[in-house]
N, C-alpha and C. Protein backbone atom coordinates (compact mmCIF):
# COMPACT_ATOMS: atom_id res chain seq x y z
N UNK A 1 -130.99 7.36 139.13
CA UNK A 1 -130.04 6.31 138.85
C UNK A 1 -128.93 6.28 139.91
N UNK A 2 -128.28 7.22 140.48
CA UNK A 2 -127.24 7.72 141.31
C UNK A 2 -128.02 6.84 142.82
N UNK A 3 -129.11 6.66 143.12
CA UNK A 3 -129.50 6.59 144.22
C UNK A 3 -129.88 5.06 144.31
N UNK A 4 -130.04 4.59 143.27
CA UNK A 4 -129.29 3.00 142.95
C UNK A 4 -128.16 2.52 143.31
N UNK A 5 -127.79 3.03 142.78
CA UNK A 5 -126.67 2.67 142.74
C UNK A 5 -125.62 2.82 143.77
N UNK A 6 -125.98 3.81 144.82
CA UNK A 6 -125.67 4.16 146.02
C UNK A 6 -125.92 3.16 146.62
N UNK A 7 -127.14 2.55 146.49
CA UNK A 7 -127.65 1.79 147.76
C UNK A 7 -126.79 0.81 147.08
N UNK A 8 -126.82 -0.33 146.10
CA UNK A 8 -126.08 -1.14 145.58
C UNK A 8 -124.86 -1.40 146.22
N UNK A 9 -123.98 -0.66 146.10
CA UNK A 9 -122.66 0.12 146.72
C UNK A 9 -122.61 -0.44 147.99
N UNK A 10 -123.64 0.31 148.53
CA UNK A 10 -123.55 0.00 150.37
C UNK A 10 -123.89 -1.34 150.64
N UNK A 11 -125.19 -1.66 149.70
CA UNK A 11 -125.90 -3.45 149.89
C UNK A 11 -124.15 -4.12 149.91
N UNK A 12 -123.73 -4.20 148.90
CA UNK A 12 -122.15 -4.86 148.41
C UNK A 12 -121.44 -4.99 149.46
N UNK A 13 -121.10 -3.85 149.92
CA UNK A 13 -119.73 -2.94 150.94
C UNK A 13 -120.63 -3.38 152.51
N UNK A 14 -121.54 -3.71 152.71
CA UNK A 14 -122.09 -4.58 154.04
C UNK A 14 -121.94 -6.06 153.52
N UNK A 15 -122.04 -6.94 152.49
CA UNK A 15 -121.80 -8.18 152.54
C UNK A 15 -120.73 -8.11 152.30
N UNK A 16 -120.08 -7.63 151.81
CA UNK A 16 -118.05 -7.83 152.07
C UNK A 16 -117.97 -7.73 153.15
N UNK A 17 -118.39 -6.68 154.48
CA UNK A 17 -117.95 -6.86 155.61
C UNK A 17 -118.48 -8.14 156.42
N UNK A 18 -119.45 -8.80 155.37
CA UNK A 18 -119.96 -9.71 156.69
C UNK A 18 -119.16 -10.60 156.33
N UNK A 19 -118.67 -10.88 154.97
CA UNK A 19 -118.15 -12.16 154.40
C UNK A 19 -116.64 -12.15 155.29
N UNK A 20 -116.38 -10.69 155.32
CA UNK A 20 -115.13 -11.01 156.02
C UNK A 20 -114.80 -11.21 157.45
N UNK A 21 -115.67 -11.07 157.98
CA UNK A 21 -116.11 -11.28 159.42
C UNK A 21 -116.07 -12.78 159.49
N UNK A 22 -116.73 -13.05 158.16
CA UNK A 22 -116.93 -14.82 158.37
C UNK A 22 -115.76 -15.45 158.45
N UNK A 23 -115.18 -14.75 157.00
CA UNK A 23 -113.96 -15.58 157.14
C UNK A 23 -112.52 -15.47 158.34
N UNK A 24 -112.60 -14.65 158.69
CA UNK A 24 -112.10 -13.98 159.98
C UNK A 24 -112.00 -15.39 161.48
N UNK A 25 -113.47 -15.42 161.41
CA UNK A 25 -114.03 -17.13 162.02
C UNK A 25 -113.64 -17.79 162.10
N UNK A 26 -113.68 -18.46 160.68
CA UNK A 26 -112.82 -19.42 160.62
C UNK A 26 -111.75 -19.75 160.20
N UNK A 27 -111.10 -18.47 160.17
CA UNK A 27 -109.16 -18.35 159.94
C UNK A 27 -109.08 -19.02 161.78
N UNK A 28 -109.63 -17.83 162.55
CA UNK A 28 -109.49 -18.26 164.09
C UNK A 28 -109.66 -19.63 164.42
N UNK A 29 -110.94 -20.28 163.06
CA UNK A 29 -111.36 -21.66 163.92
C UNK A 29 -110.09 -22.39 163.55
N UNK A 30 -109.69 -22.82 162.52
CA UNK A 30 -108.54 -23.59 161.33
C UNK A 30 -107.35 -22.91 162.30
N UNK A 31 -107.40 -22.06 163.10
CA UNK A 31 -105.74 -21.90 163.78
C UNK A 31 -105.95 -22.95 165.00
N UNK A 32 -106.88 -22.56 165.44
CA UNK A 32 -107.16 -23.38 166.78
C UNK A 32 -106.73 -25.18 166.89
N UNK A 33 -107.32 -25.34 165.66
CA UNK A 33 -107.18 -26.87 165.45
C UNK A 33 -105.89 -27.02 164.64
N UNK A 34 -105.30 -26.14 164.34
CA UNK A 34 -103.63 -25.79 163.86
C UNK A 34 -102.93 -26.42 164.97
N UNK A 35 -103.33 -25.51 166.62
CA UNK A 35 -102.66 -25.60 167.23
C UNK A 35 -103.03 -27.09 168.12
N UNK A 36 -103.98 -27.54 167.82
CA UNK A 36 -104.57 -28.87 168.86
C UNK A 36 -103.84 -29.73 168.12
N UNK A 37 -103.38 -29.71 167.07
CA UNK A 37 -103.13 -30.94 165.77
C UNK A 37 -101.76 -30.59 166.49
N UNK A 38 -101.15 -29.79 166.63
CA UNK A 38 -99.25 -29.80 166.84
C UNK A 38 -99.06 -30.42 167.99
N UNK A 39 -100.18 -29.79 169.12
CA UNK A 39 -99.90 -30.74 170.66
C UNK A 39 -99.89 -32.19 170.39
N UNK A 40 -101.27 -32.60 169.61
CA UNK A 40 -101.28 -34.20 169.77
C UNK A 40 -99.44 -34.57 168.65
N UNK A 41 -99.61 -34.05 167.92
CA UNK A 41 -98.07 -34.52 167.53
C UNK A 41 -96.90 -34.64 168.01
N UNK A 42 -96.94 -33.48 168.99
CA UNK A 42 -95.91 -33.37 169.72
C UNK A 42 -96.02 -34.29 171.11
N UNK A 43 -96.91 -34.64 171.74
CA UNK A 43 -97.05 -35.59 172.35
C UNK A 43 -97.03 -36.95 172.01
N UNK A 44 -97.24 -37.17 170.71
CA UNK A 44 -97.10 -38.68 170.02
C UNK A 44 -95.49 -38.63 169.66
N UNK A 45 -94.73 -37.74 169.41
CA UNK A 45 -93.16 -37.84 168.82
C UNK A 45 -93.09 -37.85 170.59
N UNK A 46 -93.13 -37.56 171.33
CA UNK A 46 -92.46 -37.71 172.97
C UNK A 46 -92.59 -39.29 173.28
N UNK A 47 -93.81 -40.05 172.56
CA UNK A 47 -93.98 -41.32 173.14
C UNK A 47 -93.13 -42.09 172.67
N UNK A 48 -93.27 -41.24 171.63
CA UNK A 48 -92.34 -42.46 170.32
C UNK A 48 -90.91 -42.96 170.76
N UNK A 49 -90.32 -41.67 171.53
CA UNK A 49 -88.45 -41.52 172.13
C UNK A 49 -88.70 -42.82 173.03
């Protein structure tokens, strides 16, 4: 039973790391376009003056 459950454990504790890897991704991707979205704004408030 112990050796179940071991593996279980580890199966789990490797898709948490992948899930967080993923989400890791696309925190990086969602900043990126954070920062593309502020330029075009900030270049549209410059036109605007």
């Amino acid at each position: 039973m112990k050796a179940k459950e071991s593996a279980r454990t580890s199966d789990t504790l490797s898709r948490l790391l992948t899930l967080s890897g993923q989400i890791l991704t696309k925190k990086k991707s969602i900043y990126q376009y954070e920062q593309k979205i502020e330029t075009i704004i900030t270049r549209a408030n410059a036109q605007l003056k």
